[in-house]
C-alpha atoms as a PDB file:
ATOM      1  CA  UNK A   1     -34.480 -81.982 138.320  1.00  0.00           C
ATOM      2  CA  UNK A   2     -34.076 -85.038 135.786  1.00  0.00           C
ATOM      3  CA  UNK A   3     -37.238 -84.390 134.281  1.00  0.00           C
ATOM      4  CA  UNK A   4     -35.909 -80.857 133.858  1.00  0.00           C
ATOM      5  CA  UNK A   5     -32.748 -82.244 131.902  1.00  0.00           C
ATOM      6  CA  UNK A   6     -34.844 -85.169 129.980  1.00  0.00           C
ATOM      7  CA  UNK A   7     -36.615 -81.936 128.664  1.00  0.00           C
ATOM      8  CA  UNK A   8     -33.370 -80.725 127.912  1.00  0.00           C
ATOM      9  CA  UNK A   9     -32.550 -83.716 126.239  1.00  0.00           C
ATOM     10  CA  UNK A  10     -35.604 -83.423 124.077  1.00  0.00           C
ATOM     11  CA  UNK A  11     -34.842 -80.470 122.937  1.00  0.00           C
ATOM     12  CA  UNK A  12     -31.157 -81.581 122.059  1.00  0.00           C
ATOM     13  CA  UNK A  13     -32.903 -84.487 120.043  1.00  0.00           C
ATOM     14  CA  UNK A  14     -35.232 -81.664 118.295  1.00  0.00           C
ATOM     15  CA  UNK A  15     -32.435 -79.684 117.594  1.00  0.00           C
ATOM     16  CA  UNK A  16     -30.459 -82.415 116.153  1.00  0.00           C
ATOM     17  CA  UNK A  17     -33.347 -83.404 114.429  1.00  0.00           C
ATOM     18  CA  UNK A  18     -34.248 -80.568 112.125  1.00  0.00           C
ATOM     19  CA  UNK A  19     -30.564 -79.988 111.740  1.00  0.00           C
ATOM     20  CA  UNK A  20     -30.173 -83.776 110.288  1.00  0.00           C
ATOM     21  CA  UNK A  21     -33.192 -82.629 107.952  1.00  0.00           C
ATOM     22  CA  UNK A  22     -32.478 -79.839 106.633  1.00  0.00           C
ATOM     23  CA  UNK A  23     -29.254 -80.562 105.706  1.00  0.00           C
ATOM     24  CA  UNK A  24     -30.296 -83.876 104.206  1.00  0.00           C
ATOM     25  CA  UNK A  25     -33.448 -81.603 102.333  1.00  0.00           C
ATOM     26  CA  UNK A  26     -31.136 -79.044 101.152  1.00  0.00           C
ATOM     27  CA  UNK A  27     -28.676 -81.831  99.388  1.00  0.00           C
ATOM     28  CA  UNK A  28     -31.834 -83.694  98.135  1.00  0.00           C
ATOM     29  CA  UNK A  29     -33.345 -80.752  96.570  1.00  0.00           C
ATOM     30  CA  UNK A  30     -29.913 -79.582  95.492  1.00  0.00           C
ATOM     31  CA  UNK A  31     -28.942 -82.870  94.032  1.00  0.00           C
ATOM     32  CA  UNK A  32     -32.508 -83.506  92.301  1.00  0.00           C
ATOM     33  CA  UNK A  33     -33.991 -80.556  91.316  1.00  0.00           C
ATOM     34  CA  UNK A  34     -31.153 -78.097  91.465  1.00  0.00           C
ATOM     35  CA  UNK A  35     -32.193 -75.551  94.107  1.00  0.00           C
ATOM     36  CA  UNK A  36     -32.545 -75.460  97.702  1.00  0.00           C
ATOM     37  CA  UNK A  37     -33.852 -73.908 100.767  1.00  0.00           C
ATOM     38  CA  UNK A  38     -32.318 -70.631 101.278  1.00  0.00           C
ATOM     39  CA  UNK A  39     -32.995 -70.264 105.491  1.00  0.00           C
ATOM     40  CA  UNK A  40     -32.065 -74.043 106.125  1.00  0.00           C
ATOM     41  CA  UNK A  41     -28.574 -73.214 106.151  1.00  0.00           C
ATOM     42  CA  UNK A  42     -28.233 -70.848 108.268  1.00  0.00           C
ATOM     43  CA  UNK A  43     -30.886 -72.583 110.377  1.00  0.00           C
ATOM     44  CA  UNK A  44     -28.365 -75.610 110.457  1.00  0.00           C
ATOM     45  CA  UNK A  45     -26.297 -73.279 111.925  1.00  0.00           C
ATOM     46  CA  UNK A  46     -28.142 -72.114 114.552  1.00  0.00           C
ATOM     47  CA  UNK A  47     -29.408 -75.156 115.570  1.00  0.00           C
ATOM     48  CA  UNK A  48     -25.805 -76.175 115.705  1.00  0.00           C
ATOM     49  CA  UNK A  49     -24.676 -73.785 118.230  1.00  0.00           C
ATOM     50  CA  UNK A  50     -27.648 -73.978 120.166  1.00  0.00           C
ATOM     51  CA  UNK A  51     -26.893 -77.893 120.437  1.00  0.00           C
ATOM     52  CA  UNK A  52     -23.363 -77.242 121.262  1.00  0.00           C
ATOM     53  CA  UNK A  53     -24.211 -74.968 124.028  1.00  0.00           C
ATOM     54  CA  UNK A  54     -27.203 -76.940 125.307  1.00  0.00           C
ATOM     55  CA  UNK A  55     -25.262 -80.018 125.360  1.00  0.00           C
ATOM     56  CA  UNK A  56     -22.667 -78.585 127.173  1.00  0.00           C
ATOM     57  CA  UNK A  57     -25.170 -77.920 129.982  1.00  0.00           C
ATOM     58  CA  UNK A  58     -25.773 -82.006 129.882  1.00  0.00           C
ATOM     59  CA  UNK A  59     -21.959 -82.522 129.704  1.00  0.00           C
ATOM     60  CA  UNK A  60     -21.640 -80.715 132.680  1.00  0.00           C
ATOM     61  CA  UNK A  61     -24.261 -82.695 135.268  1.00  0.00           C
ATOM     62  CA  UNK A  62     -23.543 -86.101 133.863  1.00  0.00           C
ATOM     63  CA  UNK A  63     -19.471 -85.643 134.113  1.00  0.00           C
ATOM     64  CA  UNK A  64     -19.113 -86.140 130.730  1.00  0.00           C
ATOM     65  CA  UNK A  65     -16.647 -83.154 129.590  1.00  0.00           C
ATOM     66  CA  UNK A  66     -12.751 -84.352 129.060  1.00  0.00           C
ATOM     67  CA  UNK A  67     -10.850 -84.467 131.895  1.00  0.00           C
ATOM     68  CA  UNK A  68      -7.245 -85.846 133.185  1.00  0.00           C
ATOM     69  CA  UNK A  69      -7.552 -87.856 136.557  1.00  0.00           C
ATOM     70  CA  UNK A  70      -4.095 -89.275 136.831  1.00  0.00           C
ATOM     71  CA  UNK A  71      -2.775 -86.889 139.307  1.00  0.00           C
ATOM     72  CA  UNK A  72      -5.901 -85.893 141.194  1.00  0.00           C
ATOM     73  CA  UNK A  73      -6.642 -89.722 141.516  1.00  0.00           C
ATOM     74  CA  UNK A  74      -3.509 -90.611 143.235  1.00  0.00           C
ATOM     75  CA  UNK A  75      -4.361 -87.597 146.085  1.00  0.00           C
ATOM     76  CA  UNK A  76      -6.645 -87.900 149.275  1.00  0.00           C
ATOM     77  CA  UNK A  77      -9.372 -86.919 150.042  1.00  0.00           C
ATOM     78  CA  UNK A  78      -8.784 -83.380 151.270  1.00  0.00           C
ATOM     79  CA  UNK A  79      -6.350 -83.493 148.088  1.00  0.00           C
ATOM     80  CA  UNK A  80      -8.859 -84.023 145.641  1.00  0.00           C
ATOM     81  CA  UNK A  81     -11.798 -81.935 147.724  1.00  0.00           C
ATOM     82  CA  UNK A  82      -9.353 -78.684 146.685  1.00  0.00           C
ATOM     83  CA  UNK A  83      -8.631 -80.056 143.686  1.00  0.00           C
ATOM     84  CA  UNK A  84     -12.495 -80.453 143.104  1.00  0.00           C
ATOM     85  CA  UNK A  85     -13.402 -76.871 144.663  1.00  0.00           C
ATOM     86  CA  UNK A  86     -10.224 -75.038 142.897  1.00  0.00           C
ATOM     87  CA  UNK A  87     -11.956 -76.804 139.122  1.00  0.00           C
ATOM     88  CA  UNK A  88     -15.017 -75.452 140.063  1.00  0.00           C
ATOM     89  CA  UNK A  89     -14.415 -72.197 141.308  1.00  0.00           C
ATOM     90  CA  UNK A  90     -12.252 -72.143 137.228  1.00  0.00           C
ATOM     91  CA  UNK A  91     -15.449 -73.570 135.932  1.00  0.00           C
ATOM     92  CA  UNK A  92     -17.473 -70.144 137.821  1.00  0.00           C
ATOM     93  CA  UNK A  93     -15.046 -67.870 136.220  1.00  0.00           C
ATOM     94  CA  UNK A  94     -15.209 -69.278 132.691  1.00  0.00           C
ATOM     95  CA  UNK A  95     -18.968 -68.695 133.176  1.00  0.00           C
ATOM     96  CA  UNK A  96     -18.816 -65.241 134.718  1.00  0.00           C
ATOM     97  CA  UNK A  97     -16.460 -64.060 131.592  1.00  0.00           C
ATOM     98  CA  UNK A  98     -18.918 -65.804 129.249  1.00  0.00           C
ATOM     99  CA  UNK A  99     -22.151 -64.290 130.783  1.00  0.00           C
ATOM    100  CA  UNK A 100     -20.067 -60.401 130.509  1.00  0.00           C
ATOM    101  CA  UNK A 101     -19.176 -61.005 127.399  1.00  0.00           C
ATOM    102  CA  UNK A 102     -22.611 -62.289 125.736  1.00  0.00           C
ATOM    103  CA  UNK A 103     -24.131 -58.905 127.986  1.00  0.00           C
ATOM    104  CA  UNK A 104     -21.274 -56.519 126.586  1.00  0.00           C
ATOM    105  CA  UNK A 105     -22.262 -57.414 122.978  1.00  0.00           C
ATOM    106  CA  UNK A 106     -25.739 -57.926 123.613  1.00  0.00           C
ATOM    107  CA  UNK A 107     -26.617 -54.619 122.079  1.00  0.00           C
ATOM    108  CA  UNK A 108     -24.795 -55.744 119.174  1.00  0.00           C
ATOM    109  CA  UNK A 109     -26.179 -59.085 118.859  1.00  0.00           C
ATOM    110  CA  UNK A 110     -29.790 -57.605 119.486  1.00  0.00           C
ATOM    111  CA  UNK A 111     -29.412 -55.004 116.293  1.00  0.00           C
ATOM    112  CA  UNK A 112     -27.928 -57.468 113.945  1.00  0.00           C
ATOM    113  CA  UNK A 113     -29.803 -59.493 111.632  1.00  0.00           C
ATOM    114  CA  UNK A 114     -29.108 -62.796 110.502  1.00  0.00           C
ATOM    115  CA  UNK A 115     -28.515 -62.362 106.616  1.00  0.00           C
ATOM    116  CA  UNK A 116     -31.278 -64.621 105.037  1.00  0.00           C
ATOM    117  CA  UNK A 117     -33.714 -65.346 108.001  1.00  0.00           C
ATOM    118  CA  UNK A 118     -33.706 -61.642 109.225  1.00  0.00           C
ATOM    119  CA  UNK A 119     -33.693 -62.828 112.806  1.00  0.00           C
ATOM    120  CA  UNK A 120     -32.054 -60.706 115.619  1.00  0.00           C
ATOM    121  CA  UNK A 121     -28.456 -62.405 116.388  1.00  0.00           C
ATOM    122  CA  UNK A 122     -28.961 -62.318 120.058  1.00  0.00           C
ATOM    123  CA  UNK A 123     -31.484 -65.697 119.267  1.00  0.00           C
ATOM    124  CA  UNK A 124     -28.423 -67.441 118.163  1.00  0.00           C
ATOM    125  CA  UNK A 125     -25.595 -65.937 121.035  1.00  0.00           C
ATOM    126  CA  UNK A 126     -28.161 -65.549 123.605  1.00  0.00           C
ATOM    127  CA  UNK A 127     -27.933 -69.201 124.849  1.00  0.00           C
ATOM    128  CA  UNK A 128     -24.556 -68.141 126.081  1.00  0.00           C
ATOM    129  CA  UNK A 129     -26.562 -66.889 128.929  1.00  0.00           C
ATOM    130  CA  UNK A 130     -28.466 -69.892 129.708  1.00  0.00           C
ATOM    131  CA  UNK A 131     -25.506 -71.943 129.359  1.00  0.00           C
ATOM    132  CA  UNK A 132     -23.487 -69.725 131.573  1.00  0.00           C
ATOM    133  CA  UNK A 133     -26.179 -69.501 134.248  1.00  0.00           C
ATOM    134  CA  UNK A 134     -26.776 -73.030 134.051  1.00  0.00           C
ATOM    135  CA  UNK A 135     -23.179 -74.447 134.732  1.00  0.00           C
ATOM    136  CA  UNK A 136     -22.485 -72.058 137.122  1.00  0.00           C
ATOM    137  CA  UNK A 137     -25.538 -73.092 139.235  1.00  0.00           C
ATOM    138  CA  UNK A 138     -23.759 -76.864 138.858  1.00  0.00           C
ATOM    139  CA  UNK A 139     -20.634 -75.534 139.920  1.00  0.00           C
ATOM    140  CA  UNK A 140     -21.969 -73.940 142.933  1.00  0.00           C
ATOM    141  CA  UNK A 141     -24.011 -76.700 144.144  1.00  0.00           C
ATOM    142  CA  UNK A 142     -21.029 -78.772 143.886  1.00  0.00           C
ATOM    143  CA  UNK A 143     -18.490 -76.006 145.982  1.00  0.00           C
ATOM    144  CA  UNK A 144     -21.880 -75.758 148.206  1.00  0.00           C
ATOM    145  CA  UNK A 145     -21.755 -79.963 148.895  1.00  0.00           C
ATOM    146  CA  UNK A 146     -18.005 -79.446 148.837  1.00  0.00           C
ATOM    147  CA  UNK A 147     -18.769 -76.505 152.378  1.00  0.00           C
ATOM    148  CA  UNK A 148     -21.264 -78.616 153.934  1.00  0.00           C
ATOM    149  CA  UNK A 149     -19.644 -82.035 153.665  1.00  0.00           C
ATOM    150  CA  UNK A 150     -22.058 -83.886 151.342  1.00  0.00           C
ATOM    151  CA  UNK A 151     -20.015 -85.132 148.557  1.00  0.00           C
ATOM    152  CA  UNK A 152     -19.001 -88.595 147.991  1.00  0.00           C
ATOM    153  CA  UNK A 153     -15.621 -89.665 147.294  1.00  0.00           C
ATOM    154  CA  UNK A 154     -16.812 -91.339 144.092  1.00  0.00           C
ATOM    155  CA  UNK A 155     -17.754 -87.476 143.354  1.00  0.00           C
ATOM    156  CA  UNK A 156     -14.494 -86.130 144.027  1.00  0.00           C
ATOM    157  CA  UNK A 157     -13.178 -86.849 140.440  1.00  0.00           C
ATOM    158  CA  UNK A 158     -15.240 -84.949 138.490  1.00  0.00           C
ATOM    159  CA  UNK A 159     -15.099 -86.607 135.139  1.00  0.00           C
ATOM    160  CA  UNK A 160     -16.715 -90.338 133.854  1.00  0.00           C
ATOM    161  CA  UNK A 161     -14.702 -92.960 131.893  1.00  0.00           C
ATOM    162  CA  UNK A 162     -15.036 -93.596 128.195  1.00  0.00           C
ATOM    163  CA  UNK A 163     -17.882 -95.822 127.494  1.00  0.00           C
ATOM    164  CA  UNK A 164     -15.212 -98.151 125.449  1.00  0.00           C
ATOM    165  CA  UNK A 165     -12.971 -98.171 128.204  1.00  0.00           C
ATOM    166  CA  UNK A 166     -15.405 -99.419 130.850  1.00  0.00           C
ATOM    167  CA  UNK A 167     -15.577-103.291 131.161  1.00  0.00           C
ATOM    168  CA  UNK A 168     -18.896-105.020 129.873  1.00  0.00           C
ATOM    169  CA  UNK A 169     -20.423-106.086 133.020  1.00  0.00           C
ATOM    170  CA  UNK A 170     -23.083-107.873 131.614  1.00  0.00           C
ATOM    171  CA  UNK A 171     -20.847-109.753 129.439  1.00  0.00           C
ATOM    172  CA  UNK A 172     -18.700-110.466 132.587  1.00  0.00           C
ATOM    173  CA  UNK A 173     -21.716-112.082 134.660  1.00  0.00           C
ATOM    174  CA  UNK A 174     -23.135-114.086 131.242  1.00  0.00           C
ATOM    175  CA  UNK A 175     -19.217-115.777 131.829  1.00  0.00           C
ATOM    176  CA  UNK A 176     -19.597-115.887 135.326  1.00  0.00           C
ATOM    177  CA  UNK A 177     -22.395-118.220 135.071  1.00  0.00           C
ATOM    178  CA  UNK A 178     -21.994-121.975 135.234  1.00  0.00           C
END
């Protein structure tokens, strides 16, 4: 599964990569020669939401999406195992209305072209379904470890500190030293 989601990651550096340039293209050309790509705009765009939407899928297995732990920290552990199943069973619906909503306008999407690049709109709000199936497997796995016992109480919080917030360990053991 991690090589799955350094793929993943790959793809999110892609993505953000041919956003970046053409973007940065488009104001170059714009700036020095006074015209531009016509499709890297909406391109952008695309790429955009696919990032957002892709990199929500990351969010979700590294812990990463905002979260308040000041009352479920001060519960126990059955406390914070409901707590834990009750978020994701919340996180299952969000992804059940998301999946019936991308399928309800599906037909839609799948008839209507994007204005410059002429591609079918169901390329750019189709990853709602693979973002919807993806978190929702997450979600179940974790109520599934939740049923059988197999989560950690260092799991039961389901969110991750800032990085600027945590303390510099390896700054901490350079002045541990003698």
């Amino acid at each position: 599964m991690d090589r799955v989601f350094k793929a993943v990651e790959a793809v999110l550096a892609v993505l953000l990569l041919g956003m970046v340039l053409m973007v940065f293209g488009n104001v170059v050309l714009r700036y020095v020669f006074n015209s531009g790509i016509e499709v890297s705009e909406e391109l952008s765009r695309f790429f955009f939401i696919w990032l957002t939407f892709i990199g929500a899928i990351v969010a979700m297995r590294e812990g990463a999406h905002l979260g308040m732990d000041n009352f479920v920290s001060r519960l126990s552990r059955r406390g914070k195992l409901v707590c834990l199943a009750l978020c994701q069973g919340m996180v299952l619906l969000c992804c059940a209305m998301m999946f019936r909503g991308t399928w309800v306008q599906h037909e839609i999407n799948a008839t209507t072209a994007a204005p410059v690049t002429g591609l079918s709109m169901i390329w750019v709000f189709g990853v709602s379904y693979l973002t919807s199936v993806a978190i929702a497997a997450m979600a179940l796995h974790t109520l599934w470890r939740i049923a059988t016992g197999r989560i950690t109480d260092g799991e039961l919080i389901a969110i991750k500190e800032s990085e600027e917030a945590l303390p510099d360990t390896h700054a901490e053991a350079q002045a541990a030293r003698p």
